[in-house]
PDB file of N, CA and C in Angstrom:
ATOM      1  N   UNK A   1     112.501  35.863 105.943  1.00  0.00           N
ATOM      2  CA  UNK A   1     111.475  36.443 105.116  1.00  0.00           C
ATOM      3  C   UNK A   1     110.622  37.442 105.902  1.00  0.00           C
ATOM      4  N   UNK A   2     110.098  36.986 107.063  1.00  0.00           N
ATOM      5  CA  UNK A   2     109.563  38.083 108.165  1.00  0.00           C
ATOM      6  C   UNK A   2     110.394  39.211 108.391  1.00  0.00           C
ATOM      7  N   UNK A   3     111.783  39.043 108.627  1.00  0.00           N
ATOM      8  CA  UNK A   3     112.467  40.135 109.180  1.00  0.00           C
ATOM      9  C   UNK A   3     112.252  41.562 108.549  1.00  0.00           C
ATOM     10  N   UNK A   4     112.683  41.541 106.774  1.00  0.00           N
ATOM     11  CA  UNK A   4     112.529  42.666 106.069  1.00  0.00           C
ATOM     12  C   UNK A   4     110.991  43.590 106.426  1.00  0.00           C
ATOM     13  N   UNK A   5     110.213  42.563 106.068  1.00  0.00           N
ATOM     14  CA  UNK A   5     109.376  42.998 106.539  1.00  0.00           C
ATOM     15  C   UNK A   5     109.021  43.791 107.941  1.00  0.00           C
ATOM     16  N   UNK A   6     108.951  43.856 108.651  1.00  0.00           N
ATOM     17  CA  UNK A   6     109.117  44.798 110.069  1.00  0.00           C
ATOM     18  C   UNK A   6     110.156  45.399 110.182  1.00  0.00           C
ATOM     19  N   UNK A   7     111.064  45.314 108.901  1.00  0.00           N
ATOM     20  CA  UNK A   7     112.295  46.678 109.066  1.00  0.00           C
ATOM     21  C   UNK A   7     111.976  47.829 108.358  1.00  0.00           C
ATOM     22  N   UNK A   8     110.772  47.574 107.162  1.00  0.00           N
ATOM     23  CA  UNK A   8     110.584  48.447 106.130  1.00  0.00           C
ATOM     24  C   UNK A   8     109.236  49.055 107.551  1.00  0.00           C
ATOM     25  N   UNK A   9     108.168  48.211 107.526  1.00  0.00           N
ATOM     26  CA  UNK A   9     107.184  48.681 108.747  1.00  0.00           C
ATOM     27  C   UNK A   9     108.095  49.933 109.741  1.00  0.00           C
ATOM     28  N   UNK A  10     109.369  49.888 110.560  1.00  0.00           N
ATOM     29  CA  UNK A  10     109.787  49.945 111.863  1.00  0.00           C
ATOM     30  C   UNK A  10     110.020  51.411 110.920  1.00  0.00           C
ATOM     31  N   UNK A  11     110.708  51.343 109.612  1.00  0.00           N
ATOM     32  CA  UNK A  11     111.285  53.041 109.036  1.00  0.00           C
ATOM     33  C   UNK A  11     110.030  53.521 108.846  1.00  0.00           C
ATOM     34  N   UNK A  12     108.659  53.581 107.687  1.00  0.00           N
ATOM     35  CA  UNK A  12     107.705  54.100 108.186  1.00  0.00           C
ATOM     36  C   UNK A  12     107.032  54.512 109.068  1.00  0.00           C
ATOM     37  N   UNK A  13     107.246  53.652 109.951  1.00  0.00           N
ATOM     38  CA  UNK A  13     106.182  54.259 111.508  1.00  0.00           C
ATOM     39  C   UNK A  13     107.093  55.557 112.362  1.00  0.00           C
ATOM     40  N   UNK A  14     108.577  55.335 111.558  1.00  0.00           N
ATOM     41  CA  UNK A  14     109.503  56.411 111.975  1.00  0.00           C
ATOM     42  C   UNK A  14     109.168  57.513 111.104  1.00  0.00           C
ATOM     43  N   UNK A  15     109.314  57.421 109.941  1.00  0.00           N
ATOM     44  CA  UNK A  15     109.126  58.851 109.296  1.00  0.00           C
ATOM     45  C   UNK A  15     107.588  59.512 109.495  1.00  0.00           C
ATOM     46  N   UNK A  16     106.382  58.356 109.534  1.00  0.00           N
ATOM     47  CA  UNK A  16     105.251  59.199 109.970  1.00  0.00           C
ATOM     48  C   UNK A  16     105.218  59.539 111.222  1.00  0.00           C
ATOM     49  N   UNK A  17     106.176  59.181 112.191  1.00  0.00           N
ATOM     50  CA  UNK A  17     106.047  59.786 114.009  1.00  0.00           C
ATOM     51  C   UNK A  17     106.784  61.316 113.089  1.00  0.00           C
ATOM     52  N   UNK A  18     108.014  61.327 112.704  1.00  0.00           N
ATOM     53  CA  UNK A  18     108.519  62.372 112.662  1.00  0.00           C
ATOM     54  C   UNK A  18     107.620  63.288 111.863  1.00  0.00           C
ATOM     55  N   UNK A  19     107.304  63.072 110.848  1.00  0.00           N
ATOM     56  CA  UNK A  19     106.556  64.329 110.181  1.00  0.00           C
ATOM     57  C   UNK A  19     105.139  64.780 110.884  1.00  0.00           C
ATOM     58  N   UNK A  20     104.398  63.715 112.042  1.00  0.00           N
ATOM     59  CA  UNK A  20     103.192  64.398 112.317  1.00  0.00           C
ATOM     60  C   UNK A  20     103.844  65.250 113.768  1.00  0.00           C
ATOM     61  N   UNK A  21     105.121  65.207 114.113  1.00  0.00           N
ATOM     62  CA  UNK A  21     105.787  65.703 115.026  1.00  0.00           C
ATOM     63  C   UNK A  21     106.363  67.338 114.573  1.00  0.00           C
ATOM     64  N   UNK A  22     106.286  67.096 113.222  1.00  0.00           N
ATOM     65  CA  UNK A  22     106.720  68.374 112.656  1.00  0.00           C
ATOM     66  C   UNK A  22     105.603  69.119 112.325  1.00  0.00           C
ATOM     67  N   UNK A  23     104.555  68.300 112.046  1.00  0.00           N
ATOM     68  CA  UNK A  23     102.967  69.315 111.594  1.00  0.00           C
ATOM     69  C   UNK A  23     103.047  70.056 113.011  1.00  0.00           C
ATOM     70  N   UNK A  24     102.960  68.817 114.067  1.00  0.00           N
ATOM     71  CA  UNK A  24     102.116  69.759 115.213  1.00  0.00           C
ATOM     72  C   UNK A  24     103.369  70.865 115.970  1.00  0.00           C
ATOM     73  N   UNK A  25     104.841  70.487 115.815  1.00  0.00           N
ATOM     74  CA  UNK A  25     105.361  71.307 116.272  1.00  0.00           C
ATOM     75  C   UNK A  25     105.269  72.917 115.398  1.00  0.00           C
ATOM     76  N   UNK A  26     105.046  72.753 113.932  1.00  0.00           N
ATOM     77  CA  UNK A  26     104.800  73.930 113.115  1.00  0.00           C
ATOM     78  C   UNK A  26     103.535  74.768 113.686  1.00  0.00           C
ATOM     79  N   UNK A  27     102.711  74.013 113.812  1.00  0.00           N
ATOM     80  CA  UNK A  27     101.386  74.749 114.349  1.00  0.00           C
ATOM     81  C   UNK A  27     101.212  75.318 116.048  1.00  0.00           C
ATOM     82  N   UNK A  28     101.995  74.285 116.586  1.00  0.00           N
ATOM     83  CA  UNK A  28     102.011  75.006 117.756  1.00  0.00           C
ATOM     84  C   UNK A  28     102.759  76.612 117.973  1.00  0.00           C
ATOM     85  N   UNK A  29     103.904  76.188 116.874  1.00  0.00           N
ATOM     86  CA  UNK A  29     104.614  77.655 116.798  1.00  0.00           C
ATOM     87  C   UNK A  29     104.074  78.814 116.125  1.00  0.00           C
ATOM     88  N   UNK A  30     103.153  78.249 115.149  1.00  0.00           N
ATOM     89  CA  UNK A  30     102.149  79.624 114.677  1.00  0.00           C
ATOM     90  C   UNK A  30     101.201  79.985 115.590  1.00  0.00           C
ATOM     91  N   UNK A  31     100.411  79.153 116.672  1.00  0.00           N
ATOM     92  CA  UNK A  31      99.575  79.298 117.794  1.00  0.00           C
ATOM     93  C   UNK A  31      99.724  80.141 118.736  1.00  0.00           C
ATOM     94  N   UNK A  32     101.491  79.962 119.032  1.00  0.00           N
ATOM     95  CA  UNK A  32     102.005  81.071 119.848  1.00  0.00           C
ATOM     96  C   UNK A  32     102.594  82.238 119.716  1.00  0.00           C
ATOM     97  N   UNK A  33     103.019  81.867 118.311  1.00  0.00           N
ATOM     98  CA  UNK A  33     103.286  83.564 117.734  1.00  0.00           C
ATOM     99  C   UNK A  33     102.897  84.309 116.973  1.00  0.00           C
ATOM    100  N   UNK A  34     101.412  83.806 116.746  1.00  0.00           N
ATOM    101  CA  UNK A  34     100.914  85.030 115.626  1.00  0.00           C
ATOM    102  C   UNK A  34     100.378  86.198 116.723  1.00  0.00           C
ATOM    103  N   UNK A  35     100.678  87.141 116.229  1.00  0.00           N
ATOM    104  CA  UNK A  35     100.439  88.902 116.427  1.00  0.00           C
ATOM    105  C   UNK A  35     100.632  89.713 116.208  1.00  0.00           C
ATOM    106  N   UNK A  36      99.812  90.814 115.698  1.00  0.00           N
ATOM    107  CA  UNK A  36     100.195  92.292 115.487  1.00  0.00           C
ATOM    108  C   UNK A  36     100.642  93.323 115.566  1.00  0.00           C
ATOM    109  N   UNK A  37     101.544  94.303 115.447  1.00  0.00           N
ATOM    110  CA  UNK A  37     102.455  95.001 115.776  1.00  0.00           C
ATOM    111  C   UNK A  37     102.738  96.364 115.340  1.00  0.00           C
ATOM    112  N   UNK A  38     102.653  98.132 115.533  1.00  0.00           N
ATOM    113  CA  UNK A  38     102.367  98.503 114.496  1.00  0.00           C
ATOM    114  C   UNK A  38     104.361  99.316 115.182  1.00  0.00           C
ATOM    115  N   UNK A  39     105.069  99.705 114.127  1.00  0.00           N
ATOM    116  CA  UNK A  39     106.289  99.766 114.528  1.00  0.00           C
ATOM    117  C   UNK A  39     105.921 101.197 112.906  1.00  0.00           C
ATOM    118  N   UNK A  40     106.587 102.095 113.910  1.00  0.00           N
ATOM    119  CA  UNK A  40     106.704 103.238 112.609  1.00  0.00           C
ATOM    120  C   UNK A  40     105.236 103.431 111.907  1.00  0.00           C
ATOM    121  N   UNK A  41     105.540 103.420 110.948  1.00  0.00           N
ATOM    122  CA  UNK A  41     103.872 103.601 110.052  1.00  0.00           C
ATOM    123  C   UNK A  41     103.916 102.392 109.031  1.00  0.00           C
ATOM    124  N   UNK A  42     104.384 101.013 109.950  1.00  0.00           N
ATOM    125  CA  UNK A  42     104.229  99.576 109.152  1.00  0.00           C
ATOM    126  C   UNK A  42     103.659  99.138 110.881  1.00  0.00           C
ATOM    127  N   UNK A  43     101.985  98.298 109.605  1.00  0.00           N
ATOM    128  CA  UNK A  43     101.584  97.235 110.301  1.00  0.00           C
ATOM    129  C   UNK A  43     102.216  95.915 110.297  1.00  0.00           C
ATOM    130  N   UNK A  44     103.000  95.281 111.250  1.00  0.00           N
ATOM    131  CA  UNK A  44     103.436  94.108 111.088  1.00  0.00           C
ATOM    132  C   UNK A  44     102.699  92.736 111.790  1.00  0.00           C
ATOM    133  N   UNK A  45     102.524  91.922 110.847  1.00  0.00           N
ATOM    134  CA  UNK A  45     101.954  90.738 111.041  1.00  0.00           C
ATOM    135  C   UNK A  45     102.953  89.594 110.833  1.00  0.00           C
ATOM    136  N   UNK A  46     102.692  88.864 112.122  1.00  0.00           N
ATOM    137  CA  UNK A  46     103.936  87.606 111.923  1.00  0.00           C
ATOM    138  C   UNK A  46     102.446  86.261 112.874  1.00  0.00           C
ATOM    139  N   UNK A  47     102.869  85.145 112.321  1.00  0.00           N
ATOM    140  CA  UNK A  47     102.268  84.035 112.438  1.00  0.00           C
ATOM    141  C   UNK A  47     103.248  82.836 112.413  1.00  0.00           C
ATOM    142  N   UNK A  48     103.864  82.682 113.501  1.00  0.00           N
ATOM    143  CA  UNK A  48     105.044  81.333 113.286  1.00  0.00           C
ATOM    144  C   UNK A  48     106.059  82.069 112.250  1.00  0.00           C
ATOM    145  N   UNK A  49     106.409  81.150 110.641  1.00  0.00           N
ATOM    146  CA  UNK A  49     107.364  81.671 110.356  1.00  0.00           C
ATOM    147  C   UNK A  49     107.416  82.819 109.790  1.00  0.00           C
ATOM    148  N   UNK A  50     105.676  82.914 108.985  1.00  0.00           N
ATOM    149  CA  UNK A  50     105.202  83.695 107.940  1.00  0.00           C
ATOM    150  C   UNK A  50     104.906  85.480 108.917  1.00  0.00           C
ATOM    151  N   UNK A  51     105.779  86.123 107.920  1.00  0.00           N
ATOM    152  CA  UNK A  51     105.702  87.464 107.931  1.00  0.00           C
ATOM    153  C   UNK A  51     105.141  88.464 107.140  1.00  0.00           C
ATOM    154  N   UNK A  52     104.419  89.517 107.651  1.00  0.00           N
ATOM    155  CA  UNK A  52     103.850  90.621 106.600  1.00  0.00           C
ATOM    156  C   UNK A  52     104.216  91.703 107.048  1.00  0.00           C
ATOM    157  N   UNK A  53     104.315  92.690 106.174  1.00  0.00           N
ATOM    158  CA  UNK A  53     104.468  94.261 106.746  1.00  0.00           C
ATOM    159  C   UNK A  53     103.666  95.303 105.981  1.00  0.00           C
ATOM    160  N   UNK A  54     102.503  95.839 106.367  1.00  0.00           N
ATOM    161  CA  UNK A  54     102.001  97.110 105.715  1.00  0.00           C
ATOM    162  C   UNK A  54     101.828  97.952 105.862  1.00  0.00           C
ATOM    163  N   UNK A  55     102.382  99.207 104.953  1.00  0.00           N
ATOM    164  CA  UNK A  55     102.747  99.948 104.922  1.00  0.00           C
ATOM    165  C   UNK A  55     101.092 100.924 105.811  1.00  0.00           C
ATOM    166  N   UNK A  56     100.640 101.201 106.227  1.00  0.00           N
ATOM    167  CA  UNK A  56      99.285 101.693 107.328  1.00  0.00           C
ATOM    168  C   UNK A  56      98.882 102.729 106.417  1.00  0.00           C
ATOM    169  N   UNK A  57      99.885 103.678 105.683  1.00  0.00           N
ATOM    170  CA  UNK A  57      99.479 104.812 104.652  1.00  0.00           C
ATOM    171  C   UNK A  57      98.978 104.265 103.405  1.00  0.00           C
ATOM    172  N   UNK A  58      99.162 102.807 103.426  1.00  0.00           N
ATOM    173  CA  UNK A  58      98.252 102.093 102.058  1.00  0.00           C
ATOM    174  C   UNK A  58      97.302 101.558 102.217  1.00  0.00           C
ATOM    175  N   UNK A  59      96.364 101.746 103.589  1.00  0.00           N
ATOM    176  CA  UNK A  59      95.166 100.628 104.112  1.00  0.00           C
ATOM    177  C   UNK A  59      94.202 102.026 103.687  1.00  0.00           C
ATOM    178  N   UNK A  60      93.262 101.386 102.892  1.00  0.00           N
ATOM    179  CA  UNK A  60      92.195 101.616 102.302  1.00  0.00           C
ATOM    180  C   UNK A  60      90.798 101.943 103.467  1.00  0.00           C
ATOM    181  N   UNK A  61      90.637 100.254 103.836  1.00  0.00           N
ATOM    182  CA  UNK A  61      89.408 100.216 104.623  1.00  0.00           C
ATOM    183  C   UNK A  61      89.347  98.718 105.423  1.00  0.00           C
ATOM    184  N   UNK A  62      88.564  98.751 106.743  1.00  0.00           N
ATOM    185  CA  UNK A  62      88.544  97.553 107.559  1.00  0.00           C
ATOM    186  C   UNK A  62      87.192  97.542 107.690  1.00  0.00           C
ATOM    187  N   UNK A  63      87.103  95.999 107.789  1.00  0.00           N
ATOM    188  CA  UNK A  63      85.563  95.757 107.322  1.00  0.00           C
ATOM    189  C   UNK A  63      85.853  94.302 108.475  1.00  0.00           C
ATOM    190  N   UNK A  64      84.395  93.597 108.835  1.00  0.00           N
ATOM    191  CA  UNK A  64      84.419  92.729 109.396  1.00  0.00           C
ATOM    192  C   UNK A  64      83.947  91.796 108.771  1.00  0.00           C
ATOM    193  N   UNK A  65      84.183  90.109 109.298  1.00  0.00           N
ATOM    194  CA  UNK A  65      83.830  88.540 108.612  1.00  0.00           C
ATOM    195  C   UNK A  65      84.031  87.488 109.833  1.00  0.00           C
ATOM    196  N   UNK A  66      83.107  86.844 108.958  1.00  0.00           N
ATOM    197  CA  UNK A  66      83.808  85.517 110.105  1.00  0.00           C
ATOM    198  C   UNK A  66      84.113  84.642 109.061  1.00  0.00           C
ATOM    199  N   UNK A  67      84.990  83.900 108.858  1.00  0.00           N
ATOM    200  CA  UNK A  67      85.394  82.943 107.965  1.00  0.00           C
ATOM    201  C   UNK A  67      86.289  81.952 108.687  1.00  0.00           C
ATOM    202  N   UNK A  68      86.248  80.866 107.695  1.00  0.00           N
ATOM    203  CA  UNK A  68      87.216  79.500 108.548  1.00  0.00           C
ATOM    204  C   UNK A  68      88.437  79.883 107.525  1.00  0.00           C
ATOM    205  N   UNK A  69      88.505  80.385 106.202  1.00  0.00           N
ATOM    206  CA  UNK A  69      90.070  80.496 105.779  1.00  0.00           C
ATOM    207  C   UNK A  69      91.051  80.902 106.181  1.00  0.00           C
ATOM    208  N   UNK A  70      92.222  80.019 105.937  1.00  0.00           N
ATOM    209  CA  UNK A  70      93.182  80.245 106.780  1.00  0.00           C
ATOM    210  C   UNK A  70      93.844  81.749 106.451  1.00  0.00           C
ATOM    211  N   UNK A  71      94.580  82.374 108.275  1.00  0.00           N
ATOM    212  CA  UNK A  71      94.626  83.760 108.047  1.00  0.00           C
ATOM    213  C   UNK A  71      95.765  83.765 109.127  1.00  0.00           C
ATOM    214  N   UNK A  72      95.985  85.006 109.162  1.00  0.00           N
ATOM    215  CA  UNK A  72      96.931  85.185 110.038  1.00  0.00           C
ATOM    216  C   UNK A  72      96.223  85.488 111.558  1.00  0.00           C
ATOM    217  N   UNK A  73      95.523  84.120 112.072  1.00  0.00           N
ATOM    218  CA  UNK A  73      93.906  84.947 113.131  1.00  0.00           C
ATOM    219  C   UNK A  73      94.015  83.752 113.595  1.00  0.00           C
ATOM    220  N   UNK A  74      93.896  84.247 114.888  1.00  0.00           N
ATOM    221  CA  UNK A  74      93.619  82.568 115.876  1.00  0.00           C
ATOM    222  C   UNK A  74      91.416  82.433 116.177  1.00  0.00           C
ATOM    223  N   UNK A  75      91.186  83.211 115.812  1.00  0.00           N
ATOM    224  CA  UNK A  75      89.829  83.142 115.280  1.00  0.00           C
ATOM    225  C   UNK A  75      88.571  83.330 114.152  1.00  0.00           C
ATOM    226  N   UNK A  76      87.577  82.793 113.928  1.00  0.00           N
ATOM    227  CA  UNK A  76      86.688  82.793 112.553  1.00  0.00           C
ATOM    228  C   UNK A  76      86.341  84.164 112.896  1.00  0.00           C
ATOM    229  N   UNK A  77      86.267  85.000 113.677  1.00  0.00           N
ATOM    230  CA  UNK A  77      85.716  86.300 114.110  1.00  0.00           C
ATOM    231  C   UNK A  77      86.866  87.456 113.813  1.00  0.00           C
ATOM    232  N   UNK A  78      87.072  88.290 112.539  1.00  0.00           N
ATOM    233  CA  UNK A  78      87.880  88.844 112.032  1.00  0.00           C
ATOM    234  C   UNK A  78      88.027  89.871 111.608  1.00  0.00           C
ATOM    235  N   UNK A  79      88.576  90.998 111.266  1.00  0.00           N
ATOM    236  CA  UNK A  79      89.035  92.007 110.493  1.00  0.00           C
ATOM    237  C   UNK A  79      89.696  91.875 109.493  1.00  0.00           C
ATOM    238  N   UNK A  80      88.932  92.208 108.479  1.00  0.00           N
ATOM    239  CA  UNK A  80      89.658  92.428 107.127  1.00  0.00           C
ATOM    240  C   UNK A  80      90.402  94.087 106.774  1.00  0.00           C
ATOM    241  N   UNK A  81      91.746  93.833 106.842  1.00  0.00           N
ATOM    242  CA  UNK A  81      92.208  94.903 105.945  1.00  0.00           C
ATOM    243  C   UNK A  81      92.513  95.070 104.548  1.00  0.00           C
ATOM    244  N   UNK A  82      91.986  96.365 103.816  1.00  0.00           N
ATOM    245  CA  UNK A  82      92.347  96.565 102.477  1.00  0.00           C
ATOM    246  C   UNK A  82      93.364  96.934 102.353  1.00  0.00           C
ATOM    247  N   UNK A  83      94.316  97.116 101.429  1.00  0.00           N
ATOM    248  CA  UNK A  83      95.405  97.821 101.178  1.00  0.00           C
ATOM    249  C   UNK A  83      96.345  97.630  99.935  1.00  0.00           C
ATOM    250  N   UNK A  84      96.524  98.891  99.441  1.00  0.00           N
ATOM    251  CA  UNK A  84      97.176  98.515  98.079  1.00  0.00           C
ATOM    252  C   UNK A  84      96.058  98.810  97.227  1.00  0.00           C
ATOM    253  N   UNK A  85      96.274  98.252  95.981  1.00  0.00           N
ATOM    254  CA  UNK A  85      95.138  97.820  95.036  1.00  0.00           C
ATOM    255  C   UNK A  85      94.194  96.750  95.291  1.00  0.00           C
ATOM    256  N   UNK A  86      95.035  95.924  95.275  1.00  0.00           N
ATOM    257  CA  UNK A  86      94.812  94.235  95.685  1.00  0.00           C
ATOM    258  C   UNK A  86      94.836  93.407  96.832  1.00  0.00           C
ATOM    259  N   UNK A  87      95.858  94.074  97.809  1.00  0.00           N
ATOM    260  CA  UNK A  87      95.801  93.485  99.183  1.00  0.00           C
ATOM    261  C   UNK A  87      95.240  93.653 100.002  1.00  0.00           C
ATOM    262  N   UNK A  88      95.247  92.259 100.622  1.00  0.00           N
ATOM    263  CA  UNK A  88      94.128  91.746 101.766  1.00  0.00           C
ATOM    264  C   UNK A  88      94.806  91.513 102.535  1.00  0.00           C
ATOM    265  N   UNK A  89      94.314  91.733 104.233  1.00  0.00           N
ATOM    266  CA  UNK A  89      95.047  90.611 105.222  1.00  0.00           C
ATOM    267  C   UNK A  89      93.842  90.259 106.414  1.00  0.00           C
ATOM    268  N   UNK A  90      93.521  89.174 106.922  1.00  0.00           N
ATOM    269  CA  UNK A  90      92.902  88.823 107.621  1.00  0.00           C
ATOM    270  C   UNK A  90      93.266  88.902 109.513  1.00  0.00           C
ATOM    271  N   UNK A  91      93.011  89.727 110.235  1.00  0.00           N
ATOM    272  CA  UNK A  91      93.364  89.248 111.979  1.00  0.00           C
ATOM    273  C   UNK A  91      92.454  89.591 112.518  1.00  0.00           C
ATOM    274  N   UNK A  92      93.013  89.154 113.603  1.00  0.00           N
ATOM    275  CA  UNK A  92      92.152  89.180 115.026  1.00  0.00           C
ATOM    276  C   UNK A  92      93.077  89.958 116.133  1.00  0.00           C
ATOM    277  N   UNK A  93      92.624  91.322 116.423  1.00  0.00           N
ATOM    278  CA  UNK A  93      93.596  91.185 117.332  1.00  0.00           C
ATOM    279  C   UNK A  93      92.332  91.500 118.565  1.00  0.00           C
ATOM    280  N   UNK A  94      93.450  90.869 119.606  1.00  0.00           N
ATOM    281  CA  UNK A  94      92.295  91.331 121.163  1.00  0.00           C
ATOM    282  C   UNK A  94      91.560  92.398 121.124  1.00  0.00           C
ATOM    283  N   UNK A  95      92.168  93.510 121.453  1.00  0.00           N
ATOM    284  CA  UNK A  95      91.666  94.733 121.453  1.00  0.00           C
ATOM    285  C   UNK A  95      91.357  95.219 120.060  1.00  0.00           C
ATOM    286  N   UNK A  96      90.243  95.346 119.858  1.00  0.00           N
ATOM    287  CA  UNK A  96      90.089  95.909 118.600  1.00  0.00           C
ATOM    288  C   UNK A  96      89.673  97.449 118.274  1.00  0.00           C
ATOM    289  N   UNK A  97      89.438  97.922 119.434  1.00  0.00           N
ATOM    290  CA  UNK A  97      88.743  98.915 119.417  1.00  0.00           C
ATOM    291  C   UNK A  97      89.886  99.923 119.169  1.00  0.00           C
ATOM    292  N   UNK A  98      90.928  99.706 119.845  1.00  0.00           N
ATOM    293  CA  UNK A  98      91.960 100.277 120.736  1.00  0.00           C
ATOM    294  C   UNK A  98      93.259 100.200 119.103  1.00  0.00           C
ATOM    295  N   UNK A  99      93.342  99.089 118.539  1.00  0.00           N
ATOM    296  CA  UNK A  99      93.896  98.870 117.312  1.00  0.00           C
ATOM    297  C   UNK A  99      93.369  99.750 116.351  1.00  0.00           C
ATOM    298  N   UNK A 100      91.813  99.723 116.041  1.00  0.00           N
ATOM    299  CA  UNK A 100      91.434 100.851 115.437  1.00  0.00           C
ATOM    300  C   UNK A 100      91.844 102.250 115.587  1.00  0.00           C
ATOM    301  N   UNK A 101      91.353 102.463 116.587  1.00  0.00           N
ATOM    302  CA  UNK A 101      92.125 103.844 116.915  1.00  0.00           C
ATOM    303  C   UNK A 101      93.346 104.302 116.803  1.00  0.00           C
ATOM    304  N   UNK A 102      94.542 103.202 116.672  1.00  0.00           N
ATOM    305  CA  UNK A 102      95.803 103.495 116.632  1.00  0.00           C
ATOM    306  C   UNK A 102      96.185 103.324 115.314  1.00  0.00           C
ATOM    307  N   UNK A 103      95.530 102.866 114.082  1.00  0.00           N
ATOM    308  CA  UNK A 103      95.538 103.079 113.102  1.00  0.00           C
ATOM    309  C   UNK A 103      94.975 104.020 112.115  1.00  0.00           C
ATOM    310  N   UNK A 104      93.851 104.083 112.753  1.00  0.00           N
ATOM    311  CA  UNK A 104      93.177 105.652 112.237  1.00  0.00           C
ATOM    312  C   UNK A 104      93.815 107.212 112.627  1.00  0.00           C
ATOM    313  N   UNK A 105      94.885 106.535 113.862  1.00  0.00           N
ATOM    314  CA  UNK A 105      96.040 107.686 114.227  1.00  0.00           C
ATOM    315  C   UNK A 105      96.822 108.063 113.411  1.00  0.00           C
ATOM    316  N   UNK A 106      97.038 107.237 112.771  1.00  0.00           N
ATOM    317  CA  UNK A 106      98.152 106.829 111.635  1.00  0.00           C
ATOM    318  C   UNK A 106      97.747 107.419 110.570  1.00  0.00           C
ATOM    319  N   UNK A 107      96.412 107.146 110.197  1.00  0.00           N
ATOM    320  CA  UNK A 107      96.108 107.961 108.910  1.00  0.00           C
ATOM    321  C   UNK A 107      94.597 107.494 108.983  1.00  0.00           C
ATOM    322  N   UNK A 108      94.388 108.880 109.112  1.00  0.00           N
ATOM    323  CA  UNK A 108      92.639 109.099 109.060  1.00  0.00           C
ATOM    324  C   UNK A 108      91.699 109.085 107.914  1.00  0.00           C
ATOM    325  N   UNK A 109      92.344 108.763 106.571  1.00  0.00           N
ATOM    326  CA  UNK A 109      91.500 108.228 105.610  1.00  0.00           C
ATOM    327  C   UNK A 109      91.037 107.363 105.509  1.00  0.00           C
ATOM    328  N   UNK A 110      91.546 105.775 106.183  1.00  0.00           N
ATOM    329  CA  UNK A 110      90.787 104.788 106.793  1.00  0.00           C
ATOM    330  C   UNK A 110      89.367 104.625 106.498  1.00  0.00           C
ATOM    331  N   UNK A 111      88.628 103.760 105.429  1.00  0.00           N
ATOM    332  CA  UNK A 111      87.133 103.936 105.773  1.00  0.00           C
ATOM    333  C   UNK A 111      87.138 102.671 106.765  1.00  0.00           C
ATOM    334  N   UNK A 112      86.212 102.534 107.825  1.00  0.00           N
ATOM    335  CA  UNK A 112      85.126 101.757 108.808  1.00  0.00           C
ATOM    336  C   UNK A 112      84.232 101.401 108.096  1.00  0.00           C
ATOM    337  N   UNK A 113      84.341 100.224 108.394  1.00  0.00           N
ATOM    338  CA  UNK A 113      82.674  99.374 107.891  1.00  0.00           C
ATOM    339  C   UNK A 113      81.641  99.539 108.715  1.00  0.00           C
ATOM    340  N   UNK A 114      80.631  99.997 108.341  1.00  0.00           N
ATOM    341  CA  UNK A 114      79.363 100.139 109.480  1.00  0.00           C
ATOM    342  C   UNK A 114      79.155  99.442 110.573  1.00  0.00           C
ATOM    343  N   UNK A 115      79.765  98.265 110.434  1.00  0.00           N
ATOM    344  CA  UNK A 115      79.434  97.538 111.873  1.00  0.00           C
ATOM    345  C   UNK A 115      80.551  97.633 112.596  1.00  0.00           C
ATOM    346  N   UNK A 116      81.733  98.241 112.895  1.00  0.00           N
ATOM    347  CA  UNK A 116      82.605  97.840 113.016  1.00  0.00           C
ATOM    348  C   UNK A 116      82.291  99.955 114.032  1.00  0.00           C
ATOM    349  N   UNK A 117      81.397 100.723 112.935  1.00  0.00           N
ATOM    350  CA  UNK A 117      81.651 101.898 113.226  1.00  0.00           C
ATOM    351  C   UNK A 117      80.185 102.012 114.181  1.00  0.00           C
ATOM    352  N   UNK A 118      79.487 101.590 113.895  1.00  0.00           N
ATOM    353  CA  UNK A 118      78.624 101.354 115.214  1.00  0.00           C
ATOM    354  C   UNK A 118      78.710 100.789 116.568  1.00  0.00           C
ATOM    355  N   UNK A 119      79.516  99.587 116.452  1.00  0.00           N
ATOM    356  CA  UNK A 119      80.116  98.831 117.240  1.00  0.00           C
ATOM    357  C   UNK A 119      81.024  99.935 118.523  1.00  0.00           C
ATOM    358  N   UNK A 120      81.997 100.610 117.650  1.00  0.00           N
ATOM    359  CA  UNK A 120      82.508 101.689 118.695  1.00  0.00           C
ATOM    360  C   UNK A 120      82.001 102.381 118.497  1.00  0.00           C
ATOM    361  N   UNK A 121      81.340 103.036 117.937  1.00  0.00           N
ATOM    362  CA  UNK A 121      80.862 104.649 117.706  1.00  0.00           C
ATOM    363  C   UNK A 121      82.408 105.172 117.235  1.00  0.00           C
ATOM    364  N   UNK A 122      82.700 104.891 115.943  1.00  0.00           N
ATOM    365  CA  UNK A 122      83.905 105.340 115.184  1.00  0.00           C
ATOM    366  C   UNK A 122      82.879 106.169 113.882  1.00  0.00           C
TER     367      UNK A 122
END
């Protein structure tokens, strides 16, 4: 009567090792590979598995936030890009100053958010 019992226990404690083994291995792999990329006149954003690509001739305007929603950003300290009608994308990249500039290379209609244009003198 004991036995079943600690066989059904022994498969649970297996499937919850494995799946919190899979959370943290998922997250570690978005930890180490999210970053920005600008290839041609597409901004590319990759985060673990999740991929984006935008087109840089459709970004509107970059504005700054700090937010905890989840983003393609290993920090609450962020850049928002517009683009499209409707699209948004949230990062962080190191250099920001230097990203700016290489996107406003790209296409100088770009609006700057005031703090962002004070910040460099953009």
């Amino acid at each position: 009567m004991i036995f079943p019992i600690f066989s059904i226990l022994s498969i649970l404690n297996f499937i919850l090792f494995f799946l919190g083994l899979l959370i943290i291995s998922w997250l570690i792999w978005i930890w180490f590979s999210t970053g920005y990329f600008i290839k041609n006149n597409t901004l590319n954003i990759q985060a673990g598995p999740l991929k984006q690509a935008v087109d840089i001739q459709e970004i509107k305007n970059i504005t700054k936030e700090k937010s905890v929603l989840a983003a393609a950003s290993l920090t609450i300290d962020r850049m928002v890009i517009q683009y499209g009608t409707y699209g948004y994308v949230r990062i962080s990249p190191k250099k920001e100053y230097e990203f700016i500039k290489l996107l406003l290379s790209k296409n100088p209609q770009i609006q700057i958010d005031d703090t962002l244009a004070k910040r460099y003198n953009i």
